[in-house]
N, C-alpha and C. Protein backbone atom coordinates (compact mmCIF):
# COMPACT_ATOMS: atom_id res chain seq x y z
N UNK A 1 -34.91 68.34 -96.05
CA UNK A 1 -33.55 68.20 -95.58
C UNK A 1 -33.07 66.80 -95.93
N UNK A 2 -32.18 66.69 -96.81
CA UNK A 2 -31.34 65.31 -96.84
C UNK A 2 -30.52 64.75 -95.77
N UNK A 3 -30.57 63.68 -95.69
CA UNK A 3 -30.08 62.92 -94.61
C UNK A 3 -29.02 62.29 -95.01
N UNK A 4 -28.05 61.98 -94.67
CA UNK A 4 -26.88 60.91 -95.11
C UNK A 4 -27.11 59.71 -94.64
N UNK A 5 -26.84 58.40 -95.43
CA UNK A 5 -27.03 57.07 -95.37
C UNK A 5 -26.22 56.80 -94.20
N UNK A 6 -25.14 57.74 -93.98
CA UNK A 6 -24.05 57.26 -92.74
C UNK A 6 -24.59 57.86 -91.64
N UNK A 7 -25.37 58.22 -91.53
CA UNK A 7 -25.85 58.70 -90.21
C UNK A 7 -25.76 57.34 -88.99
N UNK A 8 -24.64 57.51 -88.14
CA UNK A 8 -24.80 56.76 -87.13
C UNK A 8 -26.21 56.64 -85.70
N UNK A 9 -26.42 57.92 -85.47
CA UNK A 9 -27.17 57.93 -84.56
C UNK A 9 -27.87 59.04 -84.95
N UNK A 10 -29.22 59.65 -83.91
CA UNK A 10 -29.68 60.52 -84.32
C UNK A 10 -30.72 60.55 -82.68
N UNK A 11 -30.37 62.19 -82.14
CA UNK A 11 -31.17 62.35 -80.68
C UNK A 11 -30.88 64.11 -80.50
N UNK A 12 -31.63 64.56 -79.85
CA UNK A 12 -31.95 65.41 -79.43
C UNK A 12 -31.27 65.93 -77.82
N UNK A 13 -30.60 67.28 -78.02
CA UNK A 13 -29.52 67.24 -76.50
C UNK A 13 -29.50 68.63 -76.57
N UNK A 14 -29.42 69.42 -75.53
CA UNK A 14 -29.21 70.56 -75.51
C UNK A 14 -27.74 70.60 -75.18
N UNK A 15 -27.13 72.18 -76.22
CA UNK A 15 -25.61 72.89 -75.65
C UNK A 15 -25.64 73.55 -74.47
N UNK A 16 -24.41 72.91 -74.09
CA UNK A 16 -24.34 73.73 -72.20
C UNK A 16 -22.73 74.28 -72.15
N UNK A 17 -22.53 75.24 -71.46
CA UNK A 17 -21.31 75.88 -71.25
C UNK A 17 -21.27 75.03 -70.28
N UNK A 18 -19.88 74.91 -70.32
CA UNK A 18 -18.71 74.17 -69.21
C UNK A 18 -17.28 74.81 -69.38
N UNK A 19 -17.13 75.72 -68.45
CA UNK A 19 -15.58 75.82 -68.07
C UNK A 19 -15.44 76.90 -69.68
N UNK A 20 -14.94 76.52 -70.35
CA UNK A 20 -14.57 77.13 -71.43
C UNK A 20 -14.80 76.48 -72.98
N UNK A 21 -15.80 75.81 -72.48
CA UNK A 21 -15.82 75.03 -73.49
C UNK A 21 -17.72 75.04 -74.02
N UNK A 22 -18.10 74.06 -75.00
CA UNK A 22 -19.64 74.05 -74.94
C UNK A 22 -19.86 72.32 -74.80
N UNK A 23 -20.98 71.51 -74.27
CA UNK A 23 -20.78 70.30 -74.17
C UNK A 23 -22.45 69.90 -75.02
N UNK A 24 -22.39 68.55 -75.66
CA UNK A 24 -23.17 68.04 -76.27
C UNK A 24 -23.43 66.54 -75.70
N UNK A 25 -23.56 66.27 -74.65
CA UNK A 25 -24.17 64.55 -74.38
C UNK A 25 -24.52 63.79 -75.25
N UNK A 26 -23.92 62.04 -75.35
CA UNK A 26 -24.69 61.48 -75.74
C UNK A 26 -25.26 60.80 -75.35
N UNK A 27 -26.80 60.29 -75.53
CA UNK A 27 -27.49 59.15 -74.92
C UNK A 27 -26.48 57.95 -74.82
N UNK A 28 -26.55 57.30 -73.34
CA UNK A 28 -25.89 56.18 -73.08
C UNK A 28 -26.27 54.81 -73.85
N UNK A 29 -27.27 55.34 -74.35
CA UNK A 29 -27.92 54.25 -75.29
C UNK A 29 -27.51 54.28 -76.64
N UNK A 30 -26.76 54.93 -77.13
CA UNK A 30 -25.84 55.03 -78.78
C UNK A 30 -24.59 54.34 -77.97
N UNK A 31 -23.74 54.46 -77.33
CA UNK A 31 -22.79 53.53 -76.51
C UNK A 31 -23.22 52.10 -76.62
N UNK A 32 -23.98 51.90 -76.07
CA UNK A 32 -24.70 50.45 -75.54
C UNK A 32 -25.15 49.55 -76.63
N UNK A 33 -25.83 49.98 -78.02
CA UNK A 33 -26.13 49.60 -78.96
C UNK A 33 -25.03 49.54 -79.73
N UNK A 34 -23.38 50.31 -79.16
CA UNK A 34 -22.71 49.73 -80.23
C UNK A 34 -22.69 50.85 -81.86
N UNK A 35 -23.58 51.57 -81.61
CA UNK A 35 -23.74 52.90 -82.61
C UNK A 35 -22.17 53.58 -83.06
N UNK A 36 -21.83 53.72 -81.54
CA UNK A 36 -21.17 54.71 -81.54
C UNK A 36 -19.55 54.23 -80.35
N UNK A 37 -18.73 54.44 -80.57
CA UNK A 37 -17.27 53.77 -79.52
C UNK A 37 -16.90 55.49 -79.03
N UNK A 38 -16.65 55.49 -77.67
CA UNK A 38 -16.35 56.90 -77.02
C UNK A 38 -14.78 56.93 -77.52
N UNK A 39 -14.40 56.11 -77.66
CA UNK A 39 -12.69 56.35 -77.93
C UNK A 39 -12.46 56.97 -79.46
N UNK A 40 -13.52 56.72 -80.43
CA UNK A 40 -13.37 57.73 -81.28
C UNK A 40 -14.10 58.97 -81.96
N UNK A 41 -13.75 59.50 -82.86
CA UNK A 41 -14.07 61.12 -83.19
C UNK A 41 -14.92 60.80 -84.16
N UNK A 42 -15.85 61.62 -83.84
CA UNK A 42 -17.38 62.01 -84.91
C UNK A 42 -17.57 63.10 -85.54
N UNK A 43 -17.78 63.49 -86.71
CA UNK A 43 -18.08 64.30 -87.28
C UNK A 43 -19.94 64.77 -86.42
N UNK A 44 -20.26 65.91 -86.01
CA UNK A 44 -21.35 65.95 -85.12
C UNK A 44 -22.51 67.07 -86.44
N UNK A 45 -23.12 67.18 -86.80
CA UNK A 45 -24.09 67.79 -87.23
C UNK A 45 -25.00 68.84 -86.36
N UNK A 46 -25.45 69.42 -86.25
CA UNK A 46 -25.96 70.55 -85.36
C UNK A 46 -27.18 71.47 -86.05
N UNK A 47 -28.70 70.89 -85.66
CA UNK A 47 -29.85 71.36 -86.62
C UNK A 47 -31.07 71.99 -85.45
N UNK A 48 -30.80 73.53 -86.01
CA UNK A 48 -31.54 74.37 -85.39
C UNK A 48 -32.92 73.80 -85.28
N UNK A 49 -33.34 74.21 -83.72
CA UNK A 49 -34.88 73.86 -83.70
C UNK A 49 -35.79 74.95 -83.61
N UNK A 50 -35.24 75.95 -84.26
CA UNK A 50 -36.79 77.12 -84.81
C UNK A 50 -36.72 76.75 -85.54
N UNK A 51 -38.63 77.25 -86.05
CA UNK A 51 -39.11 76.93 -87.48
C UNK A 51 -38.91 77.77 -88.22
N UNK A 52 -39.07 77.48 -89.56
CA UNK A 52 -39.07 78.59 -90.87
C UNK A 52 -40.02 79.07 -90.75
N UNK A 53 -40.36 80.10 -91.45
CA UNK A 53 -41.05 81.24 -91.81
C UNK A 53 -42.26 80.65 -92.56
N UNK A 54 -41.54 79.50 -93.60
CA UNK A 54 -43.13 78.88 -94.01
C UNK A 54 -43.64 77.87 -93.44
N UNK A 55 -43.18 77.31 -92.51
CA UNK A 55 -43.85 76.60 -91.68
C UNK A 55 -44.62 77.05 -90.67
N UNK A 56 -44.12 78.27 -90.54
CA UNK A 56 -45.19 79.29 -88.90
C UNK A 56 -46.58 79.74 -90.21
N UNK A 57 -46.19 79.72 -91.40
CA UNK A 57 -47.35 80.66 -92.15
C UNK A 57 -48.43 79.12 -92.59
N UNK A 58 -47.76 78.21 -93.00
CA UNK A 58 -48.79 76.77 -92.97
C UNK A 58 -49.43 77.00 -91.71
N UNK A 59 -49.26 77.05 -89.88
CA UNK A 59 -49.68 76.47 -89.16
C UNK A 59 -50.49 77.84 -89.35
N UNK A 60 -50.24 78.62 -89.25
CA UNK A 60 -51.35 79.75 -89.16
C UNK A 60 -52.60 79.46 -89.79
N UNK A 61 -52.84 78.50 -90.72
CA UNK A 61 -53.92 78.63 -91.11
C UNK A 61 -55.17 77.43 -90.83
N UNK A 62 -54.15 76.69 -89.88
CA UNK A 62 -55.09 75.79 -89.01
C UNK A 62 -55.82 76.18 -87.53
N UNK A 63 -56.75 75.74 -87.14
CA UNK A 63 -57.23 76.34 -85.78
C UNK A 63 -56.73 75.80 -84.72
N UNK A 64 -56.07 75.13 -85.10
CA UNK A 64 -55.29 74.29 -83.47
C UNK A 64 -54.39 75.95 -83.16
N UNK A 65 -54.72 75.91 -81.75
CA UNK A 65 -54.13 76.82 -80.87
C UNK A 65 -52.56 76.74 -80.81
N UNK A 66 -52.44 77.95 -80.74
CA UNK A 66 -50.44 78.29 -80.99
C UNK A 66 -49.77 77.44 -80.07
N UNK A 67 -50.58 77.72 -78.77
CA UNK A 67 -49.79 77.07 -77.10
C UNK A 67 -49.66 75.51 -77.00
N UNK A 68 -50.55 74.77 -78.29
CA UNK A 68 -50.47 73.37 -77.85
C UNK A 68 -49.29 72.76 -78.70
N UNK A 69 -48.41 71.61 -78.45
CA UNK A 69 -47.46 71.65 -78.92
C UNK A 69 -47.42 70.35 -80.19
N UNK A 70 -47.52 70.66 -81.23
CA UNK A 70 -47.14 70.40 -82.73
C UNK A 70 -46.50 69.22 -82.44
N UNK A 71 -46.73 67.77 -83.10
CA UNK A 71 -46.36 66.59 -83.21
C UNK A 71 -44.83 66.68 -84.13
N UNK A 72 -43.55 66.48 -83.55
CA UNK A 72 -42.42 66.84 -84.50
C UNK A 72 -42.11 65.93 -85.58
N UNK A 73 -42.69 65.03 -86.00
CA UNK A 73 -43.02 64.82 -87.66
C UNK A 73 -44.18 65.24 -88.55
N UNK A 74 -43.83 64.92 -89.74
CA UNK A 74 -44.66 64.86 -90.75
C UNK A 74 -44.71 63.92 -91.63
N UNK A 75 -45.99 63.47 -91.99
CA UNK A 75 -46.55 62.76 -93.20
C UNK A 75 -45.33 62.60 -93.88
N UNK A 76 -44.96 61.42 -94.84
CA UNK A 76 -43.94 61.52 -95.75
C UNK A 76 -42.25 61.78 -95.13
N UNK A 77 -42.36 62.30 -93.72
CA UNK A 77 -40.78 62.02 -93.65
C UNK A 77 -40.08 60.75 -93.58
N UNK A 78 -38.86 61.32 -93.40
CA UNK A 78 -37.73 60.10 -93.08
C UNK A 78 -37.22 60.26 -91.88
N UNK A 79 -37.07 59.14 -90.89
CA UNK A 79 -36.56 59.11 -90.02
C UNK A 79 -35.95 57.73 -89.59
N UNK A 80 -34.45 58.16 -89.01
CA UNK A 80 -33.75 57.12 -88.35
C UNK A 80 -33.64 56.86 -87.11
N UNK A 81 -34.44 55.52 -86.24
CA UNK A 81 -35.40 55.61 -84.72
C UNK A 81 -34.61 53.98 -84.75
N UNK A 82 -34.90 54.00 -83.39
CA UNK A 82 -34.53 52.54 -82.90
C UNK A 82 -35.61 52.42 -82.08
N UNK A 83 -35.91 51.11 -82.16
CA UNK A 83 -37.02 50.63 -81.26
C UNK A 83 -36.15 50.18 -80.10
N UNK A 84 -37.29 50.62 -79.24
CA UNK A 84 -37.46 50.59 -77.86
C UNK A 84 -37.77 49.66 -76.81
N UNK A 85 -39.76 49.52 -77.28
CA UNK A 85 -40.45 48.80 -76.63
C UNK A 85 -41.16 48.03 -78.23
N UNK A 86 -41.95 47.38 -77.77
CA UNK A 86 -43.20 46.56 -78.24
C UNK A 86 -44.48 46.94 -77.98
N UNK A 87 -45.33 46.92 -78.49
CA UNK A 87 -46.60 47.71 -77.96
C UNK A 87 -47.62 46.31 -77.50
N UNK A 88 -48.56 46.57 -77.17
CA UNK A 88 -49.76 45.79 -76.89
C UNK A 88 -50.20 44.81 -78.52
N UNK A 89 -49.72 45.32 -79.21
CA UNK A 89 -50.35 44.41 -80.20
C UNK A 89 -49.02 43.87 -81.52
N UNK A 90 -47.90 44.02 -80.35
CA UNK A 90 -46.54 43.19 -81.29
C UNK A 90 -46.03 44.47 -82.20
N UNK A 91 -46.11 45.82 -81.89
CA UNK A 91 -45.56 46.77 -83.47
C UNK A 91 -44.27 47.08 -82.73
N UNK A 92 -43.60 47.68 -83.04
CA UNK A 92 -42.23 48.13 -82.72
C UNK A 92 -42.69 49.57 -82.57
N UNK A 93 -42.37 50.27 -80.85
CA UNK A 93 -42.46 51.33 -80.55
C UNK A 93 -40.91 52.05 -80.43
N UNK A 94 -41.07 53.32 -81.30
CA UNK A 94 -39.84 54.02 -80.85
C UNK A 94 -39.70 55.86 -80.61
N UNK A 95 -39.31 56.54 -79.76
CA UNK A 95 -39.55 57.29 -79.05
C UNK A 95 -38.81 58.34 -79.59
N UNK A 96 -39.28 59.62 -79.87
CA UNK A 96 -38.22 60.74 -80.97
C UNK A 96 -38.34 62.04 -79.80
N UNK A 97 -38.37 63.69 -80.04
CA UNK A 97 -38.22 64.50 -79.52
C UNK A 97 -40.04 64.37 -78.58
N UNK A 98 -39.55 64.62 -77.52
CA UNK A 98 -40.33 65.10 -76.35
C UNK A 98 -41.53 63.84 -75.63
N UNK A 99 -40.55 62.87 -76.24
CA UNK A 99 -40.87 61.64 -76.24
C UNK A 99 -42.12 60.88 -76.96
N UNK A 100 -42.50 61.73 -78.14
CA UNK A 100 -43.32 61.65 -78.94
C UNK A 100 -43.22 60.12 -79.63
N UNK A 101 -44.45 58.97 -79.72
CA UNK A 101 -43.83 58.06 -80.17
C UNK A 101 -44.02 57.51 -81.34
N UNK A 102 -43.73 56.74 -82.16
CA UNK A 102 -43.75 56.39 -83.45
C UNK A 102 -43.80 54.85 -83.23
N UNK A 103 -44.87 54.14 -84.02
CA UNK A 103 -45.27 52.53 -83.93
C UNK A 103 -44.75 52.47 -85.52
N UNK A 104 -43.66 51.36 -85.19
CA UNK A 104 -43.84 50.86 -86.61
C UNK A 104 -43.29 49.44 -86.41
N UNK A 105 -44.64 48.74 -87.57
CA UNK A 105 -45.10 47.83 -87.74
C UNK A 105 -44.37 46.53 -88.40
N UNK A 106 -43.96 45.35 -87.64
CA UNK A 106 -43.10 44.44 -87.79
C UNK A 106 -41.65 44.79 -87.55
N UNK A 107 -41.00 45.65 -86.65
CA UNK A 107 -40.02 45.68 -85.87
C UNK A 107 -39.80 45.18 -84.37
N UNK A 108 -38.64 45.10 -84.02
CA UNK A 108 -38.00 44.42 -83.11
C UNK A 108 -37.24 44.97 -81.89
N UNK A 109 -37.79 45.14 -80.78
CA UNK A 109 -36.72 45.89 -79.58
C UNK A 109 -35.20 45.82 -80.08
N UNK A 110 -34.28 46.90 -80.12
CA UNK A 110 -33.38 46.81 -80.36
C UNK A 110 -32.99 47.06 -81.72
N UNK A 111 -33.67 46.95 -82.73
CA UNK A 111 -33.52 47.16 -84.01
C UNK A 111 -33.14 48.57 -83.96
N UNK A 112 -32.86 49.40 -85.66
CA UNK A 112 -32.35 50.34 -85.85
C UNK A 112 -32.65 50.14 -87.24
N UNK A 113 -33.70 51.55 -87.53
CA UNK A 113 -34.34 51.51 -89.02
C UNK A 113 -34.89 52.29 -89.69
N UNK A 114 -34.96 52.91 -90.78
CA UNK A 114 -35.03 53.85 -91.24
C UNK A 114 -36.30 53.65 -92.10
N UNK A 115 -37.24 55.02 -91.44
CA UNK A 115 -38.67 54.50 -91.72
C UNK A 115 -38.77 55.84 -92.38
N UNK A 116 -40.43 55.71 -93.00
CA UNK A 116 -41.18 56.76 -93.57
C UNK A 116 -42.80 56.75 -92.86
N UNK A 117 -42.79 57.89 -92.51
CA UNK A 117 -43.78 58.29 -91.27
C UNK A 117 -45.07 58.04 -92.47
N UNK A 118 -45.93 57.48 -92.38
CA UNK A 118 -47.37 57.54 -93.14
C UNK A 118 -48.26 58.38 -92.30
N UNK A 119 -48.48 58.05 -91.14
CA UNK A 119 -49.79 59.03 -90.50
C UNK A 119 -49.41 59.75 -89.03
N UNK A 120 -49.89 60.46 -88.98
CA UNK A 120 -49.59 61.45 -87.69
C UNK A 120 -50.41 61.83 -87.11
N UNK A 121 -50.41 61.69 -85.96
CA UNK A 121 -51.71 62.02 -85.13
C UNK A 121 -51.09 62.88 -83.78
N UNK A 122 -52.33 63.55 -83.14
CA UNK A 122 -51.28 64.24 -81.75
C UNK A 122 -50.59 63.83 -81.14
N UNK A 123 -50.58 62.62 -80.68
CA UNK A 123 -50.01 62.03 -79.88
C UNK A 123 -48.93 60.43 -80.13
N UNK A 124 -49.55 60.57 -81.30
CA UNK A 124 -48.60 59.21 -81.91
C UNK A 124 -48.03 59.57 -83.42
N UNK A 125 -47.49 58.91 -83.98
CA UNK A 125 -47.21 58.49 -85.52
C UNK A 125 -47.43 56.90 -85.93
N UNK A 126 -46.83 56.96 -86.99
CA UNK A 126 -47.07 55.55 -87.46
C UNK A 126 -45.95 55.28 -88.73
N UNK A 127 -44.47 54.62 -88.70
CA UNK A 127 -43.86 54.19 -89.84
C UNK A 127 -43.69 53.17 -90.06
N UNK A 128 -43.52 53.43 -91.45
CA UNK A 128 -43.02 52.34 -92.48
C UNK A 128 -41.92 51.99 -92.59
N UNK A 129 -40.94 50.65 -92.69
CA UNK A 129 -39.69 50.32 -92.86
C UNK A 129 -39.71 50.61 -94.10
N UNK A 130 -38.64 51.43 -94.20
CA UNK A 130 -38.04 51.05 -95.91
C UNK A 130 -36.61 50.41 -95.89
N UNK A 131 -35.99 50.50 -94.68
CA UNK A 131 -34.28 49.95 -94.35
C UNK A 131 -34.48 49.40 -92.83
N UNK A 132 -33.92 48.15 -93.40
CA UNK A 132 -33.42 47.73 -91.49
C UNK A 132 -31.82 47.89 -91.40
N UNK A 133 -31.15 48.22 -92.75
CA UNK A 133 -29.50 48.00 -91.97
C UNK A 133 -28.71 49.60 -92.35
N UNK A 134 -28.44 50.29 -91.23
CA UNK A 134 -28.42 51.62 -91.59
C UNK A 134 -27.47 51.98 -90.57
């Protein structure tokens, strides 16, 4: 999936009926960082979270059990994350779907950067900067 360089923000929200309408939240934290101004209009993107057909037929052929739940990157992606925290040993921690987290190395609380995931593990990841101004 290609990504656009203009991508302002990027989070995870469920659609909810309201009244007559459908509603999409945004983290108060795209506000706060300045990402994003409520007084104006966004073009919004909207990316289904079932998997494809060849991705259920890849996992099939590993033994990790169906019920445990799949780390939502992969090796080689791209992703646009803002750091968060700092970890125990100075890396830049930043937090994606189901609060899964991603360390990457020589970033800054507050930053905003567009990395490439190198390793993945159950419970963590690990990226690479390739952009800090995005």
């Amino acid at each position: 999936m290609e990504i656009s360089d203009k991508l302002l923000c990027l989070f995870s929200e469920r659609v909810r009926a309201e009244d007559d309408t459908y509603v999409i939240e945004v983290p108060q934290r795209e506000i706060e960082t300045g990402s994003i101004d409520p007084d104006e209009t966004y073009r919004v993107a909207l990316i289904s979270r079932e998997r494809t057909e060849s991705a259920e037929d890849e996992d099939s052929s590993t033994d990790a059990p169906s019920s445990e739940p799949q780390p939502p990157v992969e090796s080689g992606e791209i992703r646009y994350v803002e750091i968060e925290d700092i970890g125990k040993q100075g890396d830049g921690i930043a937090r994606v779907e189901r609060g899964y987290v991603i360390i990457v190395p020589g970033a800054e609380i507050g930053e905003r950067v567009k990395i490439e995931i190198t390793e993945v593990k159950s419970n963590f990841a690990v990226g690479e900067i390739i952009d800090e101004d995005f």
